[in-house]
PDB file of N, CA and C in Angstrom:
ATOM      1  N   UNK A   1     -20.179  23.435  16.271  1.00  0.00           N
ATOM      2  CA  UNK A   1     -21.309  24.163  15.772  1.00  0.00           C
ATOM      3  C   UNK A   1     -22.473  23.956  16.731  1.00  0.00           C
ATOM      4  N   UNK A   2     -22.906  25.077  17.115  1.00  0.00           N
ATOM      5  CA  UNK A   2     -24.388  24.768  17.980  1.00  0.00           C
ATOM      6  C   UNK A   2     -25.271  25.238  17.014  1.00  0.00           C
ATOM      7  N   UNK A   3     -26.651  24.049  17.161  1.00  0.00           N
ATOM      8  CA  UNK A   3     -28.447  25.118  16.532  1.00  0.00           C
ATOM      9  C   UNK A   3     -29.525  24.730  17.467  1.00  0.00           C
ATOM     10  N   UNK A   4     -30.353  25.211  17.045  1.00  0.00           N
ATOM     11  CA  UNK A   4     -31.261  25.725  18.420  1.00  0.00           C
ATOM     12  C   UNK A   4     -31.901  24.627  17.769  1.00  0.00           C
ATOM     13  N   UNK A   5     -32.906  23.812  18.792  1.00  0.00           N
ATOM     14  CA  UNK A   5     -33.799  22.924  18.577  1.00  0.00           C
ATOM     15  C   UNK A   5     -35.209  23.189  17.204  1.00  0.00           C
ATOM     16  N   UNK A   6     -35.009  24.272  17.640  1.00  0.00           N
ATOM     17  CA  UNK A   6     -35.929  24.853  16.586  1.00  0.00           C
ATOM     18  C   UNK A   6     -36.105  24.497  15.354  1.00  0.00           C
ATOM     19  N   UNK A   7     -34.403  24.278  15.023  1.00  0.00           N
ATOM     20  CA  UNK A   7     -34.182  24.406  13.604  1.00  0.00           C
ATOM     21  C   UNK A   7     -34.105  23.223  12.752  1.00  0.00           C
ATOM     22  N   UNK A   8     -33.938  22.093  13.856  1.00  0.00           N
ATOM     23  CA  UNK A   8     -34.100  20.570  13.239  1.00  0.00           C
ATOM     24  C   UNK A   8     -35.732  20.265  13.424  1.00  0.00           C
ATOM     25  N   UNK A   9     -35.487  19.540  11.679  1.00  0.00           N
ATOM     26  CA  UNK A   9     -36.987  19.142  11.829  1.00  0.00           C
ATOM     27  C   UNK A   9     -37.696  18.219  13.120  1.00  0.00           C
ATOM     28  N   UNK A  10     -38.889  18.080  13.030  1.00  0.00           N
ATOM     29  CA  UNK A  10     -39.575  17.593  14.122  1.00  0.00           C
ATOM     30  C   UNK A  10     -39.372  15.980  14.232  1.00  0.00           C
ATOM     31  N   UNK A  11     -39.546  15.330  13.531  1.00  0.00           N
ATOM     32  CA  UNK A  11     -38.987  13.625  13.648  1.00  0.00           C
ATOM     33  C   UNK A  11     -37.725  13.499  14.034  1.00  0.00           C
ATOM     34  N   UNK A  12     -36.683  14.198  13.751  1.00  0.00           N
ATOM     35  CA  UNK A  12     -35.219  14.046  14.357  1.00  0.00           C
ATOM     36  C   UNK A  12     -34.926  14.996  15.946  1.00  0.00           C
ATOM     37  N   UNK A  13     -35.594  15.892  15.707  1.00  0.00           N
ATOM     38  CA  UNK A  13     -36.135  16.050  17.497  1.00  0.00           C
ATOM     39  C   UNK A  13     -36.444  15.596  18.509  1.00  0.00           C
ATOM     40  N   UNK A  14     -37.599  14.660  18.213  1.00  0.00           N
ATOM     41  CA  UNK A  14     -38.435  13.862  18.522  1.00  0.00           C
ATOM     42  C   UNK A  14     -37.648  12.985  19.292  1.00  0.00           C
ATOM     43  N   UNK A  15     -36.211  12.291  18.048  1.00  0.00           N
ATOM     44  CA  UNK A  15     -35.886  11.054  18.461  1.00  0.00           C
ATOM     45  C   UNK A  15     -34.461  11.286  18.861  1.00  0.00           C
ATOM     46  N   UNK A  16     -34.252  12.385  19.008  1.00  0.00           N
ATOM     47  CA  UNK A  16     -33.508  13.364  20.251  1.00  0.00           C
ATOM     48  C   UNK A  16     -33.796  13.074  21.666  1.00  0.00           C
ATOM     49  N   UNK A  17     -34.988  13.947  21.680  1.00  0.00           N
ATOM     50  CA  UNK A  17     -35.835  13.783  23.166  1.00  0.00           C
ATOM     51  C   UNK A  17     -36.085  12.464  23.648  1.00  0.00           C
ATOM     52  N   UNK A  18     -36.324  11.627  22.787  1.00  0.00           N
ATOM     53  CA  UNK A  18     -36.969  10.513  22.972  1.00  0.00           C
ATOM     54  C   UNK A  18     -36.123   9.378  22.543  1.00  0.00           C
ATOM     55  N   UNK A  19     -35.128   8.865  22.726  1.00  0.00           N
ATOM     56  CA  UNK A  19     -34.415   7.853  22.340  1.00  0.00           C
ATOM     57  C   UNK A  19     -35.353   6.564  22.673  1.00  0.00           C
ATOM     58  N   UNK A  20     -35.131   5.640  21.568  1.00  0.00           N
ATOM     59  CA  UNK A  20     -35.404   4.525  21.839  1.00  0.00           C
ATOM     60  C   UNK A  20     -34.460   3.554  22.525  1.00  0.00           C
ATOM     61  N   UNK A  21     -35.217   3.107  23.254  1.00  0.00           N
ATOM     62  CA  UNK A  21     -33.842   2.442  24.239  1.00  0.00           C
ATOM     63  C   UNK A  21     -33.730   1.230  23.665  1.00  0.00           C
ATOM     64  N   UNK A  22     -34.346   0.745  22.989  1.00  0.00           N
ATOM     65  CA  UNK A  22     -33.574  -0.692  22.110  1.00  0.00           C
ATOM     66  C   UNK A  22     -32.634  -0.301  20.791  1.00  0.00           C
ATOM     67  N   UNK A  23     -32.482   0.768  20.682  1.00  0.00           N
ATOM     68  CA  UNK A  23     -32.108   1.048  19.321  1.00  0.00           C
ATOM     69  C   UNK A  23     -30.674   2.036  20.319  1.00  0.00           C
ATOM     70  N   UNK A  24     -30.939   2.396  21.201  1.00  0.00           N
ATOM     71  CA  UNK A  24     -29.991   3.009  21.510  1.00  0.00           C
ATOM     72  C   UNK A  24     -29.995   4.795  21.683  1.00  0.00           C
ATOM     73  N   UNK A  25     -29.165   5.477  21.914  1.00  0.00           N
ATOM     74  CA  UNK A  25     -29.461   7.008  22.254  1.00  0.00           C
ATOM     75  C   UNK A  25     -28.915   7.455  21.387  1.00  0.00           C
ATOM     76  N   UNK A  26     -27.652   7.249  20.773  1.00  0.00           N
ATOM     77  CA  UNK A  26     -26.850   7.710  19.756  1.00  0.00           C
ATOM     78  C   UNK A  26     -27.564   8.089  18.505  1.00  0.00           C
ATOM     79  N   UNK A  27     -27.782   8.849  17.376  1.00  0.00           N
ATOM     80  CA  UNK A  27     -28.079   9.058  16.284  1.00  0.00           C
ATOM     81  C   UNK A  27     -27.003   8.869  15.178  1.00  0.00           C
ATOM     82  N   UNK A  28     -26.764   7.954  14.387  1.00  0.00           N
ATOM     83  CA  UNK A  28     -25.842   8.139  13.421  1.00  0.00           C
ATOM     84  C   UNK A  28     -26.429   8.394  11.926  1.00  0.00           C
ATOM     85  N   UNK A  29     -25.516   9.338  11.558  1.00  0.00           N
ATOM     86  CA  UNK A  29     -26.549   9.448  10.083  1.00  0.00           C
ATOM     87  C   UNK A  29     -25.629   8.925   9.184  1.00  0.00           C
ATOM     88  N   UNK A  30     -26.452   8.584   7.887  1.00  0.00           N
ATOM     89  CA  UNK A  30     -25.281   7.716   7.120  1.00  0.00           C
ATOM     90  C   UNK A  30     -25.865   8.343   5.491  1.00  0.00           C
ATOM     91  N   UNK A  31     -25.012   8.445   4.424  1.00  0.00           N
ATOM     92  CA  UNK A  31     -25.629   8.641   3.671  1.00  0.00           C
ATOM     93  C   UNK A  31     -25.890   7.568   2.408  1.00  0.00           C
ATOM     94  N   UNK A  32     -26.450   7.433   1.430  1.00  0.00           N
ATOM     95  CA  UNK A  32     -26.960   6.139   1.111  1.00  0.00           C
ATOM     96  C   UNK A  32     -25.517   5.097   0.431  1.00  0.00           C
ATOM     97  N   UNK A  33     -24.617   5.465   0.706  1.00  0.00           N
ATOM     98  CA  UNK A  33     -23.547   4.368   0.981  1.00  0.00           C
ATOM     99  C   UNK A  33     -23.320   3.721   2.488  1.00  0.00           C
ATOM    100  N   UNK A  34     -24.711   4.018   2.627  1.00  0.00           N
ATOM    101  CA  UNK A  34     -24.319   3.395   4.474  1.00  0.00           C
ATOM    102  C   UNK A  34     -22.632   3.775   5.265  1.00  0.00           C
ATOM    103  N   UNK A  35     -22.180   5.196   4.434  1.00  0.00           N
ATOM    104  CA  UNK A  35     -21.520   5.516   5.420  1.00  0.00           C
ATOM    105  C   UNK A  35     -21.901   6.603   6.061  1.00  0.00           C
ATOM    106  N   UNK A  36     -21.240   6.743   7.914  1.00  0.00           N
ATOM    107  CA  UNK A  36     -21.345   7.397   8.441  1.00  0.00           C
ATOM    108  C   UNK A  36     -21.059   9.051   8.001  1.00  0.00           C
ATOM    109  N   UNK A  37     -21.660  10.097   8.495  1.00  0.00           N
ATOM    110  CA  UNK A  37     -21.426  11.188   8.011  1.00  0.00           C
ATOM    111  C   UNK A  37     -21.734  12.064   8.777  1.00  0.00           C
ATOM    112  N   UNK A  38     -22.441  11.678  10.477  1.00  0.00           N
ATOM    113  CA  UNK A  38     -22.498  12.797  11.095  1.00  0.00           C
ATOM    114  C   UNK A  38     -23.056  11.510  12.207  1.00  0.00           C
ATOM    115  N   UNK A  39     -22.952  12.352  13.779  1.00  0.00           N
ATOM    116  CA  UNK A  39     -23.031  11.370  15.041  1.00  0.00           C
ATOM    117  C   UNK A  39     -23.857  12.926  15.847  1.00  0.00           C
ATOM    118  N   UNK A  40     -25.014  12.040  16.032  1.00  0.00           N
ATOM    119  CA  UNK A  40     -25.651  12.847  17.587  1.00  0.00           C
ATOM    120  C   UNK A  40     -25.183  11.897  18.429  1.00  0.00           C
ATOM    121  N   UNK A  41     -24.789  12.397  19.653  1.00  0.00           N
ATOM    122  CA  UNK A  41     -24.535  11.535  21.119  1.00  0.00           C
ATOM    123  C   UNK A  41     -25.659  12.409  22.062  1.00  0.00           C
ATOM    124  N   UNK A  42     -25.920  12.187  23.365  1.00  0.00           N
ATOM    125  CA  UNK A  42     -26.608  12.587  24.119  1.00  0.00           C
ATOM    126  C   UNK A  42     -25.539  13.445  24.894  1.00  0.00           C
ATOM    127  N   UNK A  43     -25.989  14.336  25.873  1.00  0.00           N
ATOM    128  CA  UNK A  43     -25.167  15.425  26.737  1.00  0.00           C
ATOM    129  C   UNK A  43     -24.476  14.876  27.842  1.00  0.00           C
ATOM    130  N   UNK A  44     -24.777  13.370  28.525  1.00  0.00           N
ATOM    131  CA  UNK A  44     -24.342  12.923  29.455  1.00  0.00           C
ATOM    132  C   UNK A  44     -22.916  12.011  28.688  1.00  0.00           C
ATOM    133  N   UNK A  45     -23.108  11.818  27.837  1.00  0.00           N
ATOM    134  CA  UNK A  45     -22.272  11.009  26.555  1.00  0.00           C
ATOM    135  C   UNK A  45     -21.579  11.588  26.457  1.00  0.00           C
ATOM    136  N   UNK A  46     -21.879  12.857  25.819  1.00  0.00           N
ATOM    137  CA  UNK A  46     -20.650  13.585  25.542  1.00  0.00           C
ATOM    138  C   UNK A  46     -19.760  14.115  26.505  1.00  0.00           C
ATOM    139  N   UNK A  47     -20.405  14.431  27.803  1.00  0.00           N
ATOM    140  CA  UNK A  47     -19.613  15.445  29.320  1.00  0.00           C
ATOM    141  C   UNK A  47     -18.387  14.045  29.523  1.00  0.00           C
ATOM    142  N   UNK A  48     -18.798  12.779  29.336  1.00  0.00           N
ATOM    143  CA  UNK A  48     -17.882  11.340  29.573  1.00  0.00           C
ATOM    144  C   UNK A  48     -16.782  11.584  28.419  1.00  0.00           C
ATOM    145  N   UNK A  49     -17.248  11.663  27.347  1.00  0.00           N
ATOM    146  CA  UNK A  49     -16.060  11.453  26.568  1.00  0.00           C
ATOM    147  C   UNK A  49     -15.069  12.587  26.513  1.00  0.00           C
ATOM    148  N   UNK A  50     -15.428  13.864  26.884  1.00  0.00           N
ATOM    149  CA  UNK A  50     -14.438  15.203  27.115  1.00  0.00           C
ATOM    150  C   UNK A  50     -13.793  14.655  28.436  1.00  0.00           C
ATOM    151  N   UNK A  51     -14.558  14.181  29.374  1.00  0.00           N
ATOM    152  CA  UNK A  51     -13.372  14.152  30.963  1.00  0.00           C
ATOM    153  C   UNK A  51     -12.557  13.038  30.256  1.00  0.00           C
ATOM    154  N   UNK A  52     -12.703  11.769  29.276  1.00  0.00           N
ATOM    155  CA  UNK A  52     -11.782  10.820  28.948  1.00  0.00           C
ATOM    156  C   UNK A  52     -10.760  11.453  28.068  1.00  0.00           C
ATOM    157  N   UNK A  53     -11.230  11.987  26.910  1.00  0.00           N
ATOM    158  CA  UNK A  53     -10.159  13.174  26.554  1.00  0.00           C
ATOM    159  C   UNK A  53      -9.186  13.691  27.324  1.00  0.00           C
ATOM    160  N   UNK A  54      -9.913  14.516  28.339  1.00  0.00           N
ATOM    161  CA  UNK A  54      -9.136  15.195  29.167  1.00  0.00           C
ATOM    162  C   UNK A  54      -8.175  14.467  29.836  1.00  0.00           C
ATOM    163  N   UNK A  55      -8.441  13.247  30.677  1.00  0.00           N
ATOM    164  CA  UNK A  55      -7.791  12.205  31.459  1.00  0.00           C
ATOM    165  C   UNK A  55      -6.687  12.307  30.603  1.00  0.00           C
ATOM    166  N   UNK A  56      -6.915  11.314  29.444  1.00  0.00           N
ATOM    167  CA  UNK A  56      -5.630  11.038  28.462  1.00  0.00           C
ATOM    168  C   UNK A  56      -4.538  11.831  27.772  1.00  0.00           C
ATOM    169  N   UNK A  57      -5.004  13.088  27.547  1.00  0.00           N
ATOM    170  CA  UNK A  57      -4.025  14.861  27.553  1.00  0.00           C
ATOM    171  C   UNK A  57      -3.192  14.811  28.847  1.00  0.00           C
ATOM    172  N   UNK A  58      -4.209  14.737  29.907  1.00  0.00           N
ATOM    173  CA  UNK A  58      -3.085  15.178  31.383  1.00  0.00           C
ATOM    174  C   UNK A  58      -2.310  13.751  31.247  1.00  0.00           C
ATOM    175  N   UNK A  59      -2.296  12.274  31.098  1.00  0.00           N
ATOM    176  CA  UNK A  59      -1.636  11.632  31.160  1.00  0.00           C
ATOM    177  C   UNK A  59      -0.372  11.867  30.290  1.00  0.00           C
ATOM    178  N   UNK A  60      -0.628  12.315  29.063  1.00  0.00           N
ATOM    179  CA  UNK A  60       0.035  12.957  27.920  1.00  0.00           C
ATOM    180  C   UNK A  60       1.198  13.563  28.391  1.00  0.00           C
ATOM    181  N   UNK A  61       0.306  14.554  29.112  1.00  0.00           N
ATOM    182  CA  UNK A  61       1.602  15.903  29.783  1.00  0.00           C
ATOM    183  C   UNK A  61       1.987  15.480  30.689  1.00  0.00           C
ATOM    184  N   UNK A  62       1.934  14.558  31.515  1.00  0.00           N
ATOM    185  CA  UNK A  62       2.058  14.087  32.661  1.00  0.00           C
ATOM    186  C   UNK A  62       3.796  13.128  32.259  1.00  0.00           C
ATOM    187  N   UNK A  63       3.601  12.210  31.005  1.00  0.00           N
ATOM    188  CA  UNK A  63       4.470  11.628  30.857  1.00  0.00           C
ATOM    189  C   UNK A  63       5.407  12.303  30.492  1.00  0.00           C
ATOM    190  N   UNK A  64       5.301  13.428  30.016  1.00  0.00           N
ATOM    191  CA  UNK A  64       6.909  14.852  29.456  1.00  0.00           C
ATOM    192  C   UNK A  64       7.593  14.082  30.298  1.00  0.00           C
ATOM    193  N   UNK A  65       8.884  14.140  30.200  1.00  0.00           N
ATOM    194  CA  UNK A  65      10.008  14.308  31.404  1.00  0.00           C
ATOM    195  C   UNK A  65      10.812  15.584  30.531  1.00  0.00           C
ATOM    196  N   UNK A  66      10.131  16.984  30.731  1.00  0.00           N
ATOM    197  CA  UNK A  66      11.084  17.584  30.212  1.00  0.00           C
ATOM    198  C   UNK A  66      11.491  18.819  31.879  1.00  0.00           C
ATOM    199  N   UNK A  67      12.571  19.292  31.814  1.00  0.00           N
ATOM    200  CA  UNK A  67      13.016  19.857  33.113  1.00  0.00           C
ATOM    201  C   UNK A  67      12.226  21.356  32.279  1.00  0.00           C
ATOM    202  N   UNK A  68      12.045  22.061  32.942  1.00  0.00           N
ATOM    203  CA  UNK A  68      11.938  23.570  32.895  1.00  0.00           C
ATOM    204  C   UNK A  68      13.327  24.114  33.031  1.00  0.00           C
ATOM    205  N   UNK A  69      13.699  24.939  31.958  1.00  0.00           N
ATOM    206  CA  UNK A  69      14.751  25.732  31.941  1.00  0.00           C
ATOM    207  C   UNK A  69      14.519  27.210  31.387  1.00  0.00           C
ATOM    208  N   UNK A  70      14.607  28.548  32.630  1.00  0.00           N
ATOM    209  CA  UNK A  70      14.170  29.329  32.764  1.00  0.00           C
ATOM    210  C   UNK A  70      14.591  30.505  31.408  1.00  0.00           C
ATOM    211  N   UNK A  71      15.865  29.662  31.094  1.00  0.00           N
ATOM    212  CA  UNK A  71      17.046  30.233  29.822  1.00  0.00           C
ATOM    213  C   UNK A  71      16.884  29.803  28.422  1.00  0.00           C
ATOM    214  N   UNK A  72      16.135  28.963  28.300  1.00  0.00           N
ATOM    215  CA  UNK A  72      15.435  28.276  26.956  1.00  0.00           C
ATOM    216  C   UNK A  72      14.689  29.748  26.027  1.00  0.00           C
ATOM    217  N   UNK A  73      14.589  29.445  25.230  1.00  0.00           N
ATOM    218  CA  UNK A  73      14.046  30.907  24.382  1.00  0.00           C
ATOM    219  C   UNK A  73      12.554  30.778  24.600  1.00  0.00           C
ATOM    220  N   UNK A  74      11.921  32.074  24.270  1.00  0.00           N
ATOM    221  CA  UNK A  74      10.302  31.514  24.198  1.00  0.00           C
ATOM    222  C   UNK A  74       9.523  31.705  23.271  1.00  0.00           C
ATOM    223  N   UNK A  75       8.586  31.476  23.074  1.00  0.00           N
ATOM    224  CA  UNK A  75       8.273  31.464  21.447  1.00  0.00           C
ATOM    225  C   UNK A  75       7.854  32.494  21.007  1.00  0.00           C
ATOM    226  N   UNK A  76       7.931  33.956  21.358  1.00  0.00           N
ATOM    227  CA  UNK A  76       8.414  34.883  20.551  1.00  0.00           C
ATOM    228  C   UNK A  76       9.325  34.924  20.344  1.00  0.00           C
ATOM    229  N   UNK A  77      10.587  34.397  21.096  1.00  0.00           N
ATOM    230  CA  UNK A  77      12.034  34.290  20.678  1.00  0.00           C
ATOM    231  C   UNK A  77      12.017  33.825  19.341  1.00  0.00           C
ATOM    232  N   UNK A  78      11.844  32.791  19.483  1.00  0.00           N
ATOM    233  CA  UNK A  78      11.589  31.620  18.432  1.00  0.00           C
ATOM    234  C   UNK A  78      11.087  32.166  16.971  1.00  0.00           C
ATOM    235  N   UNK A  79      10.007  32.654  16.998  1.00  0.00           N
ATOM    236  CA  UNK A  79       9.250  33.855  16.202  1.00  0.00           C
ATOM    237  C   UNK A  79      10.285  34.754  15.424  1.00  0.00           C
ATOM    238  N   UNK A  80      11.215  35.168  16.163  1.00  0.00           N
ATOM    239  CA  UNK A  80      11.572  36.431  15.958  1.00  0.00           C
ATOM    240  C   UNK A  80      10.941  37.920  15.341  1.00  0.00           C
ATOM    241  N   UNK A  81      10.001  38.180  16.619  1.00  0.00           N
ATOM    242  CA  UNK A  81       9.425  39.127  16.374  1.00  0.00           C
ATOM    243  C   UNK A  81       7.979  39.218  15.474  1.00  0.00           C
TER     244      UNK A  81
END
């Protein structure tokens, strides 16, 4: 889901733009069971954790040992139609 800055109030903006660096950059919101229920990360945060994602998928596919066989059905086969 994307929203435009606009649309979050101004104190949680604020501390968007402005992280406190003893408290950290992350935003976690919790609701009054002190559980978690939603995570702001920052944009440099997040671009890290998609290439680690990514890393660990290609390692993923990387480990297949499956041969390509040109005669295997394909998944409209599979489908049937």
């Amino acid at each position: 889901m994307r929203i435009k800055s606009t649309e979050l109030p101004r104190e949680i903006l604020e501390k968007v733009l402005n992280p406190d660096p003893l408290e950290g950059e992350d935003i976690i919101i919790e609701n009054g069971a002190e559980e978690t229920i939603g995570v702001i990360i920052q944009p440099k945060a997040y671009d890290f954790l998609l290439r680690k994602f990514e890393e660990l998928e290609d390692e993923n596919d990387d480990a297949l040992d499956e041969k390509y066989d040109p005669n295997s059905p394909s998944l409209d086969d599979l489908m049937g139609d």
